[in-house]
Protein backbone atom coordinates (compact mmCIF):
# COMPACT_ATOMS: atom_id res chain seq x y z
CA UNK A 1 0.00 0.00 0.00
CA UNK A 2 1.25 3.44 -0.38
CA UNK A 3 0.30 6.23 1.48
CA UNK A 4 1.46 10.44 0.61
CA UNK A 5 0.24 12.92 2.62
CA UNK A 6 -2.00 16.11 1.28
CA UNK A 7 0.72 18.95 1.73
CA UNK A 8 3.05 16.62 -0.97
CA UNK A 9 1.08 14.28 -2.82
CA UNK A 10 3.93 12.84 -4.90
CA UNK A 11 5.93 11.99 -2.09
CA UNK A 12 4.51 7.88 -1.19
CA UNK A 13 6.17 5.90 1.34
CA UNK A 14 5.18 2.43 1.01
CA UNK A 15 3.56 0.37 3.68
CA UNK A 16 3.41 -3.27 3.28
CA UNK A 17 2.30 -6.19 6.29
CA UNK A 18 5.93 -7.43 6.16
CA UNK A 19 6.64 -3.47 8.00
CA UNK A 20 4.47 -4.21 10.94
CA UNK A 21 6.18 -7.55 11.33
CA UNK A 22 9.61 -5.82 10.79
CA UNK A 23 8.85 -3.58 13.54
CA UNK A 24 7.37 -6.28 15.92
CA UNK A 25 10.91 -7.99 15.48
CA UNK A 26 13.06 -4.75 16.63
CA UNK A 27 10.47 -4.50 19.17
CA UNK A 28 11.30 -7.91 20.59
CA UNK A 29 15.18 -7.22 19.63
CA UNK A 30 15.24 -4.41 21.44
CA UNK A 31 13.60 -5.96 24.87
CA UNK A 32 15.97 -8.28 25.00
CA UNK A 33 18.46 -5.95 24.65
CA UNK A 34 16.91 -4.23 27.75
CA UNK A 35 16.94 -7.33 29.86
CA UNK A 36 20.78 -7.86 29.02
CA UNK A 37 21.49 -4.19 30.11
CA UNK A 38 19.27 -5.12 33.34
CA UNK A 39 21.48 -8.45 33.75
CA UNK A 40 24.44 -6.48 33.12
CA UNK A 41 23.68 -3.95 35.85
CA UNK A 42 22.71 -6.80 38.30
CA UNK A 43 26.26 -8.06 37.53
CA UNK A 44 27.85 -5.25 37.84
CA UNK A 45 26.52 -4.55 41.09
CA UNK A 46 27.27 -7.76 42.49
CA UNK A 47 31.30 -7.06 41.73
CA UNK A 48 31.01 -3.92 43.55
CA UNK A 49 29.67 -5.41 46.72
CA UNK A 50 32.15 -8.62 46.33
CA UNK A 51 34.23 -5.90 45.96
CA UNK A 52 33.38 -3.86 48.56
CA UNK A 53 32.98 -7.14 51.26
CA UNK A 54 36.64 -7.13 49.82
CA UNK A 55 38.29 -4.09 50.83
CA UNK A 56 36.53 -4.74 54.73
CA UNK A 57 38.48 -7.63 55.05
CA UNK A 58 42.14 -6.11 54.35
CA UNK A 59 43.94 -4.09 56.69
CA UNK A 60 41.87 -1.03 58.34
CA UNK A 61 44.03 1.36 56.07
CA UNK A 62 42.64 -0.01 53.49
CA UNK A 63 39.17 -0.41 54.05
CA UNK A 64 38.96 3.59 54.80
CA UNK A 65 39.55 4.41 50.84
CA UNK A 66 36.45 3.97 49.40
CA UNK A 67 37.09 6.05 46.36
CA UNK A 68 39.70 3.50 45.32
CA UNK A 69 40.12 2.78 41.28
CA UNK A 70 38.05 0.08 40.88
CA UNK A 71 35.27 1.10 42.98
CA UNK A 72 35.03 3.82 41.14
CA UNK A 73 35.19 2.31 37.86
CA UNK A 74 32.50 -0.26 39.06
CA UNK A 75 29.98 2.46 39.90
CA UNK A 76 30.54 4.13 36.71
CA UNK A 77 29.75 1.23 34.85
CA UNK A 78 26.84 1.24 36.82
CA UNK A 79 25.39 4.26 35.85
CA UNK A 80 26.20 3.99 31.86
CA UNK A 81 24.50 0.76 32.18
CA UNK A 82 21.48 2.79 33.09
CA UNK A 83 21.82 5.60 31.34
CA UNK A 84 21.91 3.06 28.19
CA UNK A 85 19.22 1.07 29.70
CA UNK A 86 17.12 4.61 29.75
CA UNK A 87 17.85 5.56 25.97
CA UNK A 88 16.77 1.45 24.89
CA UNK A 89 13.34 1.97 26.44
CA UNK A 90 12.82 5.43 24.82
CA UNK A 91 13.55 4.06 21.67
CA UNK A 92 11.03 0.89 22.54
CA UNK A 93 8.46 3.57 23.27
CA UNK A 94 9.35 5.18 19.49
CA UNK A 95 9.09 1.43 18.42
CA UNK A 96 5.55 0.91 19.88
CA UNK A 97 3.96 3.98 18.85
CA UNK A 98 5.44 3.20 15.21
CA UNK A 99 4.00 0.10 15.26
CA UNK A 100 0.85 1.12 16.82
CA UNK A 101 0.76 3.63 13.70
CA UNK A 102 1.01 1.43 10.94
CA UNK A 103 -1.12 -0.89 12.35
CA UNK A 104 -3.81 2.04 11.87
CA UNK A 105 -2.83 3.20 8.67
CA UNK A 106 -3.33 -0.16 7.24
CA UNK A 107 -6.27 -0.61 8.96
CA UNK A 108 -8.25 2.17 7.62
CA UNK A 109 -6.48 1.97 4.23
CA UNK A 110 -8.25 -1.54 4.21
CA UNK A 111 -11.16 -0.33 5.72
CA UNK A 112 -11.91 2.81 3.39
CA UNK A 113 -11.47 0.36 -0.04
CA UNK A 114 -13.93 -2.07 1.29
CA UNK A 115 -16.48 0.60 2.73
């Protein structure tokens, strides 16, 4: 099916059922992709406790430097994992409403040649 809009009639973009399923598949794609960012997180934040149960056990001079290298690097990872995680369900949400949109533009399209 192709569809132009009024302001620029020549200009079609093409809608065919193979789009919807395209975009059900990125859909899916891209929620796994948020539950690996979620598993990565969880993983992440398992090292920095191992971590920190860690630095309690060594010497008392140690165990008072908490802004150490690592434990630092650890809770940056942290937070670009959920920065990232935060940007991947945006774009879900821009995946949805596509979807949602084409579902209705086909729809009607069908509806308005058999009515």
């Amino acid at each position: 099916m192709s569809i132009s809009t009024e302001e620029d009639p020549e200009n079609f973009v093409k809608i065919t059922p193979d789009d919807h399923q395209e975009l059900k598949d990125i859909e899916d794609r891209t929620t796994d992709l948020i539950l690996c960012l979620d598993s990565t997180c969880d993983t992440l934040t398992s090292f920095q406790e191992m971590y920190k149960q860690f630095c309690q056990r060594l010497d008392d001079i140690r165990s008072t430097h908490t802004l150490d290298a690592v434990a630092v690097a650890l809770r940056d990872q942290v937070k670009e994992i959920q920065y990232t995680r935060r940007k991947v369900e945006a774009l879900l949400s821009r995946i949805q409403s596509t979807r949602t949109l084409v579902s209705q533009v086909v729809a009607c399209k069908l509806w308005s040649l058999l009515g």
